[in-house]
N, C-alpha and C. Protein backbone atom coordinates (compact mmCIF):
# COMPACT_ATOMS: atom_id res chain seq x y z
N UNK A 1 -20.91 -16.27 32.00
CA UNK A 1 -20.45 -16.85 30.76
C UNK A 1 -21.67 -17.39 30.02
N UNK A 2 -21.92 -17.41 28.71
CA UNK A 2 -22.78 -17.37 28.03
C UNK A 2 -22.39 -18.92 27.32
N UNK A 3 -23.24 -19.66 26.47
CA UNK A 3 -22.40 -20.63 25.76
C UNK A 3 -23.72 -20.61 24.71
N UNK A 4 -23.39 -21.71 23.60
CA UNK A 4 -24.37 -22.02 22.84
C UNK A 4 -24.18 -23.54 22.88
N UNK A 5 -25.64 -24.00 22.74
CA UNK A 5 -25.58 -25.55 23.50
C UNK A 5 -25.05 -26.29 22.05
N UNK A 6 -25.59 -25.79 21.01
CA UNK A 6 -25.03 -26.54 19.50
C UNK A 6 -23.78 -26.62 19.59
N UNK A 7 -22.91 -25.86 19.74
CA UNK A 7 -21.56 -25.84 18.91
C UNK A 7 -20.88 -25.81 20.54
N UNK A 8 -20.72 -25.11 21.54
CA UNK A 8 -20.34 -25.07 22.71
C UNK A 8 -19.33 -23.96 22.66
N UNK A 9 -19.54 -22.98 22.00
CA UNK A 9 -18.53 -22.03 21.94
C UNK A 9 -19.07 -21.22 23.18
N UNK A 10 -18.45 -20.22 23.77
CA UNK A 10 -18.31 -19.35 25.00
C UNK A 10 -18.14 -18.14 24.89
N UNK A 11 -19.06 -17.20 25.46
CA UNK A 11 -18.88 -15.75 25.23
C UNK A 11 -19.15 -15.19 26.67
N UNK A 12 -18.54 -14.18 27.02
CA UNK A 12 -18.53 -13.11 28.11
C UNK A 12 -19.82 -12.66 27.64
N UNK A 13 -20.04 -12.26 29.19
CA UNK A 13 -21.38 -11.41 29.14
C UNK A 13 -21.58 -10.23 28.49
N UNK A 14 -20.37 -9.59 28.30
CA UNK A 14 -20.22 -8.40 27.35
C UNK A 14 -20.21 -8.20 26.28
N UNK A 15 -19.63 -9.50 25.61
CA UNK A 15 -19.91 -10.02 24.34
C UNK A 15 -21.38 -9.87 24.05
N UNK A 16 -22.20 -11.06 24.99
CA UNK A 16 -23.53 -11.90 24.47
C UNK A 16 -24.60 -10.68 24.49
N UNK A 17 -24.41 -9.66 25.59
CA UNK A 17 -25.28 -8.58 25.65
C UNK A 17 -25.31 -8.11 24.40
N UNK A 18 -24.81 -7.86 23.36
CA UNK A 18 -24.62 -7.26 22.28
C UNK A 18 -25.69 -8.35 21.01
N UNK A 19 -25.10 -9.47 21.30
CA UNK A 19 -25.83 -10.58 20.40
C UNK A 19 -27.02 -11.31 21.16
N UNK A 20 -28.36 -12.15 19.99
CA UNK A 20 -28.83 -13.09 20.89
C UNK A 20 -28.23 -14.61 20.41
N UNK A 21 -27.96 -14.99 19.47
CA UNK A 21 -27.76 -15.82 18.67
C UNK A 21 -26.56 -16.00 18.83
N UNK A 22 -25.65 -17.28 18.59
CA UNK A 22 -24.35 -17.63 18.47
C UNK A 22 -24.01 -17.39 16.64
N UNK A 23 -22.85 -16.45 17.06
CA UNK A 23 -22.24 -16.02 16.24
C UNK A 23 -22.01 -16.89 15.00
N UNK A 24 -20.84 -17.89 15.18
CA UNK A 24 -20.43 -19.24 15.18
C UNK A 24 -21.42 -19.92 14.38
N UNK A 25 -22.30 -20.33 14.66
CA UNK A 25 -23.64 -20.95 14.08
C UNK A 25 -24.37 -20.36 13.02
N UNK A 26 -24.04 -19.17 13.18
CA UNK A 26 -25.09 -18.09 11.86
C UNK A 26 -23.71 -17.59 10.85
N UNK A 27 -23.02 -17.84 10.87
CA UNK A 27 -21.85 -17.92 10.14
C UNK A 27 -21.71 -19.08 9.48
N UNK A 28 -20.87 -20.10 9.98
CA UNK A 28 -20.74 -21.63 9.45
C UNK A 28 -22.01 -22.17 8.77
N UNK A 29 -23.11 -22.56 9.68
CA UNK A 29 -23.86 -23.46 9.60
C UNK A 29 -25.35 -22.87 8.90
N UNK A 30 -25.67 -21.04 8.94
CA UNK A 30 -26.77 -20.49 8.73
C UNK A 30 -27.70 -20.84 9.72
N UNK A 31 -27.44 -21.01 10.76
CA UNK A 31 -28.82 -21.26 12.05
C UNK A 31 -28.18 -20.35 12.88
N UNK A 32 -29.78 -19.85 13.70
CA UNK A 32 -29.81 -19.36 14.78
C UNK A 32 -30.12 -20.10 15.87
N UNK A 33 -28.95 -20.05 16.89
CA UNK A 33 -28.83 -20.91 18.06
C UNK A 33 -28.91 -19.78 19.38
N UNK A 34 -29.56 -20.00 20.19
CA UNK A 34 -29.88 -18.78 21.19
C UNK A 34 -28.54 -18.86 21.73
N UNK A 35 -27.70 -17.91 22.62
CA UNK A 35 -27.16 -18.40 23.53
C UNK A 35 -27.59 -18.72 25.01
N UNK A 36 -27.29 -18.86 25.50
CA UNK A 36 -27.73 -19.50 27.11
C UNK A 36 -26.71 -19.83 28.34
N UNK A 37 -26.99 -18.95 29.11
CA UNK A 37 -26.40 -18.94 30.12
C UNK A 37 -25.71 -20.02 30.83
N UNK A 38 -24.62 -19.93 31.12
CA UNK A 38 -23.54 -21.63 31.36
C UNK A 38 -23.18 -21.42 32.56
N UNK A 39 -23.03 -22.49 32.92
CA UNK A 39 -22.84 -22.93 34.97
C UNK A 39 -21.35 -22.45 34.77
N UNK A 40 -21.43 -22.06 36.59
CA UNK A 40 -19.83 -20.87 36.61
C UNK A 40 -19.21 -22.90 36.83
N UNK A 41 -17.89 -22.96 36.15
CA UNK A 41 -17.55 -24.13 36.15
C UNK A 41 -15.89 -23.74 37.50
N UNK A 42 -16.25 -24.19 38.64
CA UNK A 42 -15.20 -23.56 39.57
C UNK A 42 -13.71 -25.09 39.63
N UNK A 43 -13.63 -26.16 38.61
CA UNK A 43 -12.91 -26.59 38.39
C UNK A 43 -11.45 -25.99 38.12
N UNK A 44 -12.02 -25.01 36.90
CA UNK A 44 -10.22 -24.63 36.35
C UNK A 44 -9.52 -23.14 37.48
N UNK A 45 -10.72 -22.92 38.31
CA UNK A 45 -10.06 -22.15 39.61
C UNK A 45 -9.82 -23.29 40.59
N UNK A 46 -9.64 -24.23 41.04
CA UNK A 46 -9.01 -24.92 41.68
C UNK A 46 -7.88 -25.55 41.36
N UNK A 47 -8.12 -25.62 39.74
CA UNK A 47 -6.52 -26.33 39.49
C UNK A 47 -5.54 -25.09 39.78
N UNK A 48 -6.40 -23.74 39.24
CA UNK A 48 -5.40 -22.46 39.05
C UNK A 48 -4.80 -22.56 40.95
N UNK A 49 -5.52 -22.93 42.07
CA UNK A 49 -4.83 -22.52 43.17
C UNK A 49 -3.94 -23.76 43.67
N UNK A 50 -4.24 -25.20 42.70
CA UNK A 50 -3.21 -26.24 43.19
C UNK A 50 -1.94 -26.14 42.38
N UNK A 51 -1.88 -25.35 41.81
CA UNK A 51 -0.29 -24.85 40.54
C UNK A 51 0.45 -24.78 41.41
N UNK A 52 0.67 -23.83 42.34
CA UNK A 52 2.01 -23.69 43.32
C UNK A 52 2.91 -24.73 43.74
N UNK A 53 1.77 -25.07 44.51
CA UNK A 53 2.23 -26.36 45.22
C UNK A 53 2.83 -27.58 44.24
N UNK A 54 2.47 -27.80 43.27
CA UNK A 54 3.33 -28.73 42.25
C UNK A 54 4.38 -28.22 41.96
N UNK A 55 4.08 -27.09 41.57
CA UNK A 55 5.72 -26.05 41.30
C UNK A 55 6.63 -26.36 42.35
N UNK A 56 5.97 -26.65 43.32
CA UNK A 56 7.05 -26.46 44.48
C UNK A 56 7.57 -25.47 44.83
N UNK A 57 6.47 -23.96 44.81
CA UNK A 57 6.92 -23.16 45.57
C UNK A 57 6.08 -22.82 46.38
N UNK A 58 6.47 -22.31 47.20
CA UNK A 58 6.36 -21.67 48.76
C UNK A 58 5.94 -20.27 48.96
N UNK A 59 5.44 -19.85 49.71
CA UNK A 59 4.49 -18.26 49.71
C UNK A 59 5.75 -17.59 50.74
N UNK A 60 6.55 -18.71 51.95
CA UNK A 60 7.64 -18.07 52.49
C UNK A 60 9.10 -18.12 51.93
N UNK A 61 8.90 -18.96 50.51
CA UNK A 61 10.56 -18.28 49.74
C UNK A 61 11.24 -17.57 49.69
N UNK A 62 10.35 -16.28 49.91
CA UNK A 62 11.29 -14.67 49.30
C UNK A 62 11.34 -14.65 48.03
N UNK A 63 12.01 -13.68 47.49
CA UNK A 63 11.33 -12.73 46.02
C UNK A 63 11.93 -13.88 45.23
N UNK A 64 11.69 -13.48 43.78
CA UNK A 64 12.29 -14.69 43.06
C UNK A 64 13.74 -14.25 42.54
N UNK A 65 14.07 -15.03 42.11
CA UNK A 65 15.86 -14.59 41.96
C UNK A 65 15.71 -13.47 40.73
N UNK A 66 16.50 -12.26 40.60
CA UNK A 66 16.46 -11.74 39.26
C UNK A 66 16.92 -12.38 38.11
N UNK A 67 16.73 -12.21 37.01
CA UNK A 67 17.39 -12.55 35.53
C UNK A 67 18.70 -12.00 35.72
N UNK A 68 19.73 -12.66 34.87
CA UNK A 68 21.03 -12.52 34.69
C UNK A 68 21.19 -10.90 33.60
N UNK A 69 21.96 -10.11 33.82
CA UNK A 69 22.06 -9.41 32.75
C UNK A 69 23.03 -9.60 31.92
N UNK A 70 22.44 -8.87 30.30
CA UNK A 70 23.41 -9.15 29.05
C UNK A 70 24.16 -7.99 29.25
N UNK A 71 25.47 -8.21 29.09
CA UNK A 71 26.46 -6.84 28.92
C UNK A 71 27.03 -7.36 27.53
């Protein structure tokens, strides 16, 4: 993940390969802001694996119930 330290916007590497400059910044503001490489932040993958468990579900539940059908 790429970021620009001015503004803090975020680009994929697939994105940034293409650009050097934040987009964002040379648009709005007329400056060129490098982008720069941003720490893998492994926070919002830990909340993503404590979701279940608040949900209150279980990995031994069984399938989930189907939807009702409209007739």
């Amino acid at each position: 993940m790429f970021q620009c330290e001015r503004c803090g916007s975020r680009y994929s590497a697939l994105h940034a390969a293409a650009i050097e400059n934040c987009p964002r910044c040379q648009i709005r503001d007329r400056i060129s802001t490098p982008l720069t490489m941003g720490r893998l932040d492994l926070t919002e993958h830990r909340e993503a694996e404590a979701l279940p468990e608040e949900l209150g579900l279980r990995a031994d539940a069984g399938p989930a119930p189907s939807p009702p059908t409209i007739v």
